[in-house]
C-alpha atoms as a PDB file:
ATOM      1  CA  UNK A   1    -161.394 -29.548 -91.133  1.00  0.00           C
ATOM      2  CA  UNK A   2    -163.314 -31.724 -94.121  1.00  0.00           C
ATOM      3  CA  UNK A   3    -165.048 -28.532 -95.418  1.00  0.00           C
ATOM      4  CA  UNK A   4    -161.697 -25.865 -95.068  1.00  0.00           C
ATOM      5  CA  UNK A   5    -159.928 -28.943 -97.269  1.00  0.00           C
ATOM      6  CA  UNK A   6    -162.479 -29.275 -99.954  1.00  0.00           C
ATOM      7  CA  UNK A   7    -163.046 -25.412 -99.909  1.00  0.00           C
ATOM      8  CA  UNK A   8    -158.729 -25.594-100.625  1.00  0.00           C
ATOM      9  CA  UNK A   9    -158.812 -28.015-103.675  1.00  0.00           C
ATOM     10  CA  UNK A  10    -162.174 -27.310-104.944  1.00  0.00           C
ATOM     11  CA  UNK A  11    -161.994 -23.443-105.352  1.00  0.00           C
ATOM     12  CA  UNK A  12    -157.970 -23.139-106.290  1.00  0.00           C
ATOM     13  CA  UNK A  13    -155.755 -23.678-108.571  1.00  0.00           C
ATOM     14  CA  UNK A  14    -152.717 -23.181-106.522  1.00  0.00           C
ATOM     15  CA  UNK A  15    -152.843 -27.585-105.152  1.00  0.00           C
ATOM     16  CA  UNK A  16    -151.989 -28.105-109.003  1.00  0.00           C
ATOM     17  CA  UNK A  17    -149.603 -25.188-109.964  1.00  0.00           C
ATOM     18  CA  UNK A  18    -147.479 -26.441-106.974  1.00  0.00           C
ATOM     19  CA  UNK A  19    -147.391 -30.259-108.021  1.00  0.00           C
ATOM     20  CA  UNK A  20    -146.342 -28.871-111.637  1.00  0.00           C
ATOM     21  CA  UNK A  21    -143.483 -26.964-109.720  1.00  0.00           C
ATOM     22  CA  UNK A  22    -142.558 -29.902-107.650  1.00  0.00           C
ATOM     23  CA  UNK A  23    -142.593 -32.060-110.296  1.00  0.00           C
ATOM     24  CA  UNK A  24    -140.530 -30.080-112.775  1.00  0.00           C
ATOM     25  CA  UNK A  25    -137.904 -29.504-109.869  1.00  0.00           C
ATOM     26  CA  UNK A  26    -137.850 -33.304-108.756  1.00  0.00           C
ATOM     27  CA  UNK A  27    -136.886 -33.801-112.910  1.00  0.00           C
ATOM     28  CA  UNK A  28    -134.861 -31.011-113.157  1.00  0.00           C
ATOM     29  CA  UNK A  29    -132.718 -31.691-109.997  1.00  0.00           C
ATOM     30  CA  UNK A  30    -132.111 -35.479-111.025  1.00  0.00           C
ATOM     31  CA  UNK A  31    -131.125 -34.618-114.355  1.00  0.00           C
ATOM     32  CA  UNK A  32    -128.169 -32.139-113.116  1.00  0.00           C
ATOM     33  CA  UNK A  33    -127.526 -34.626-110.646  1.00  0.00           C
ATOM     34  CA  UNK A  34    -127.118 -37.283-113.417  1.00  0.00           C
ATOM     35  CA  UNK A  35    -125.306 -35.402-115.615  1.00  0.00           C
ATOM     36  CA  UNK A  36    -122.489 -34.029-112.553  1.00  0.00           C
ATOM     37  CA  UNK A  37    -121.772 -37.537-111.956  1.00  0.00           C
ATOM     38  CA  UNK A  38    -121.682 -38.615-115.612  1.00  0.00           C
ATOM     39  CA  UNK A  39    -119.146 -35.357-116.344  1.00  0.00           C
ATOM     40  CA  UNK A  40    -117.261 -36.285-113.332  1.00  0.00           C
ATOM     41  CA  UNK A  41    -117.368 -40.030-114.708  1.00  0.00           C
ATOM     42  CA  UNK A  42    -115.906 -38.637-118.105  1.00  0.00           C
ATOM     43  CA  UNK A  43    -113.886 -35.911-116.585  1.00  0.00           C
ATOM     44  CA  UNK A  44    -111.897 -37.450-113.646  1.00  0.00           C
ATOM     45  CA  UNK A  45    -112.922 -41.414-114.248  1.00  0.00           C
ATOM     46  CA  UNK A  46    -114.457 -41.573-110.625  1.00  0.00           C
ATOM     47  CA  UNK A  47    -116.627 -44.284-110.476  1.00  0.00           C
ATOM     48  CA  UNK A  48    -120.476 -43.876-110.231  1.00  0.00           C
ATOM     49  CA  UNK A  49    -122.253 -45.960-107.528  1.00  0.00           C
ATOM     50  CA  UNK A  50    -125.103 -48.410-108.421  1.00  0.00           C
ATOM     51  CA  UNK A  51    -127.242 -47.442-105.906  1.00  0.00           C
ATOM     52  CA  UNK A  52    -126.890 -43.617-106.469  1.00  0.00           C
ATOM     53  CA  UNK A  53    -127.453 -43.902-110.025  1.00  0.00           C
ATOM     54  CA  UNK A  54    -130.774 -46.049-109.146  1.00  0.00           C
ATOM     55  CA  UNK A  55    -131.810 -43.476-106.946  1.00  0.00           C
ATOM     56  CA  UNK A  56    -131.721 -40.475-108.718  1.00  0.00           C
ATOM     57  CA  UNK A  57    -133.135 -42.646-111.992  1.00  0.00           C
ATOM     58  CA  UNK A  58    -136.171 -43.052-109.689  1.00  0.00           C
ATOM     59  CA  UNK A  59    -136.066 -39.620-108.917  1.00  0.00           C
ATOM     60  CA  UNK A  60    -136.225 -38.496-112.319  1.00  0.00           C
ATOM     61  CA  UNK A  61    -139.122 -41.006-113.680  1.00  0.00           C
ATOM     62  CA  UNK A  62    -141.145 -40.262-110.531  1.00  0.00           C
ATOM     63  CA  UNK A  63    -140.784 -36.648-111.214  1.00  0.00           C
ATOM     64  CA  UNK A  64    -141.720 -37.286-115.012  1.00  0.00           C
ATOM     65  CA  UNK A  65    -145.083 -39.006-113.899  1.00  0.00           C
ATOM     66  CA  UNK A  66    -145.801 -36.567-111.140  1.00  0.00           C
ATOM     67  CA  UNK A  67    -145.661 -33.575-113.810  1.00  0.00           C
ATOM     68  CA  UNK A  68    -147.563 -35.435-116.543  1.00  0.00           C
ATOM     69  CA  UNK A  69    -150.186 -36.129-114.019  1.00  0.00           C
ATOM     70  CA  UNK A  70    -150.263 -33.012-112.535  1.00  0.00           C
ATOM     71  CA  UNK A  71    -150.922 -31.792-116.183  1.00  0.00           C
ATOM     72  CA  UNK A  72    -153.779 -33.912-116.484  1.00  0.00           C
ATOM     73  CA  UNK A  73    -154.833 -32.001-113.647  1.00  0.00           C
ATOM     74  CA  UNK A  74    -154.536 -29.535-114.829  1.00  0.00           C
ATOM     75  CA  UNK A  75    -156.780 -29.943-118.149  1.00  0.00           C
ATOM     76  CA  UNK A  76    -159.114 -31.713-115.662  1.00  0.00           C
ATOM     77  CA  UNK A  77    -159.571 -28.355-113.842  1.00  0.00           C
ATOM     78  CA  UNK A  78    -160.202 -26.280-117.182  1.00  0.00           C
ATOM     79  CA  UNK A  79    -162.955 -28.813-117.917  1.00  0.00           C
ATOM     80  CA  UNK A  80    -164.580 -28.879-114.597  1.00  0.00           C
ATOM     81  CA  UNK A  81    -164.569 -25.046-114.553  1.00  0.00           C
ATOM     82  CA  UNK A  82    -166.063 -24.807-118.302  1.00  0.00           C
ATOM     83  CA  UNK A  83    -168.745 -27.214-117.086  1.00  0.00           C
ATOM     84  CA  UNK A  84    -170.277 -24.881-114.633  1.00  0.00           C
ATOM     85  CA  UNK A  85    -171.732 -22.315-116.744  1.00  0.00           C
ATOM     86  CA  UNK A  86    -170.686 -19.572-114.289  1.00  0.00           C
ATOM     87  CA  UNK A  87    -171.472 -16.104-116.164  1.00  0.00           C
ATOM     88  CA  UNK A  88    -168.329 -14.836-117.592  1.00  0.00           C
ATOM     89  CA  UNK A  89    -169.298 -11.148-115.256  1.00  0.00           C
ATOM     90  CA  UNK A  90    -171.559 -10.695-112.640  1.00  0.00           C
ATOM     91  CA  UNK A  91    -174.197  -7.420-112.846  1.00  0.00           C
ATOM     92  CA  UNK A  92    -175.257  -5.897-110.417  1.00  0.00           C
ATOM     93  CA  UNK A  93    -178.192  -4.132-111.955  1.00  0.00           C
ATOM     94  CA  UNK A  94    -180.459  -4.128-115.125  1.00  0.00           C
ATOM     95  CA  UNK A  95    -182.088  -0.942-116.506  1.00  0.00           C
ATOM     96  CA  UNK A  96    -185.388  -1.109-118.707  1.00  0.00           C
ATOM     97  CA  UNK A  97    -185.461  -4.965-118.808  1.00  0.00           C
END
């Protein structure tokens, strides 16, 4: 199990493309979420709870960190990758060398 999970997050890209997904979807659902009850606030005056407001403020920071970190990552990935000094092809034969 060790070796199929470091075989999963050290030869793809797809562990950080989905925490940049998750992340922007964590923001981008608190932030409609804000702004409903903020419009329905301004709208109809019904009163916005405390505790949902805290919530979904939580929501939306935690989401901001989780996509800046998963950006980091991200640039992390493009350095580790540049680092290796893998040819940019593969040949699979030489002729008068």
């Amino acid at each position: 199990m060790n070796y199929a999970m470091r075989s999963f997050i050290g030869f793809s890209f797809l562990p950080l493309t989905i925490t940049i997904y998750l992340g922007l979807f964590l923001v981008m659902a608190s932030f409609i979420f804000i702004l409903y009850n903020v419009m329905k606030f301004v709208l109809f005056g019904a009163s916005i709870s405390d505790s949902v407001t805290a919530v979904f403020l939580i929501t939306f920071f935690g989401g901001l960190q989780f996509l800046a970190i998963s950006v980091i990552g991200k640039y992390i990935q493009v350095i580790v990758e540049e680092t290796k000094n893998r040819p940019m092809y593969i040949t699979e034969s030489t002729v008068n060398r």
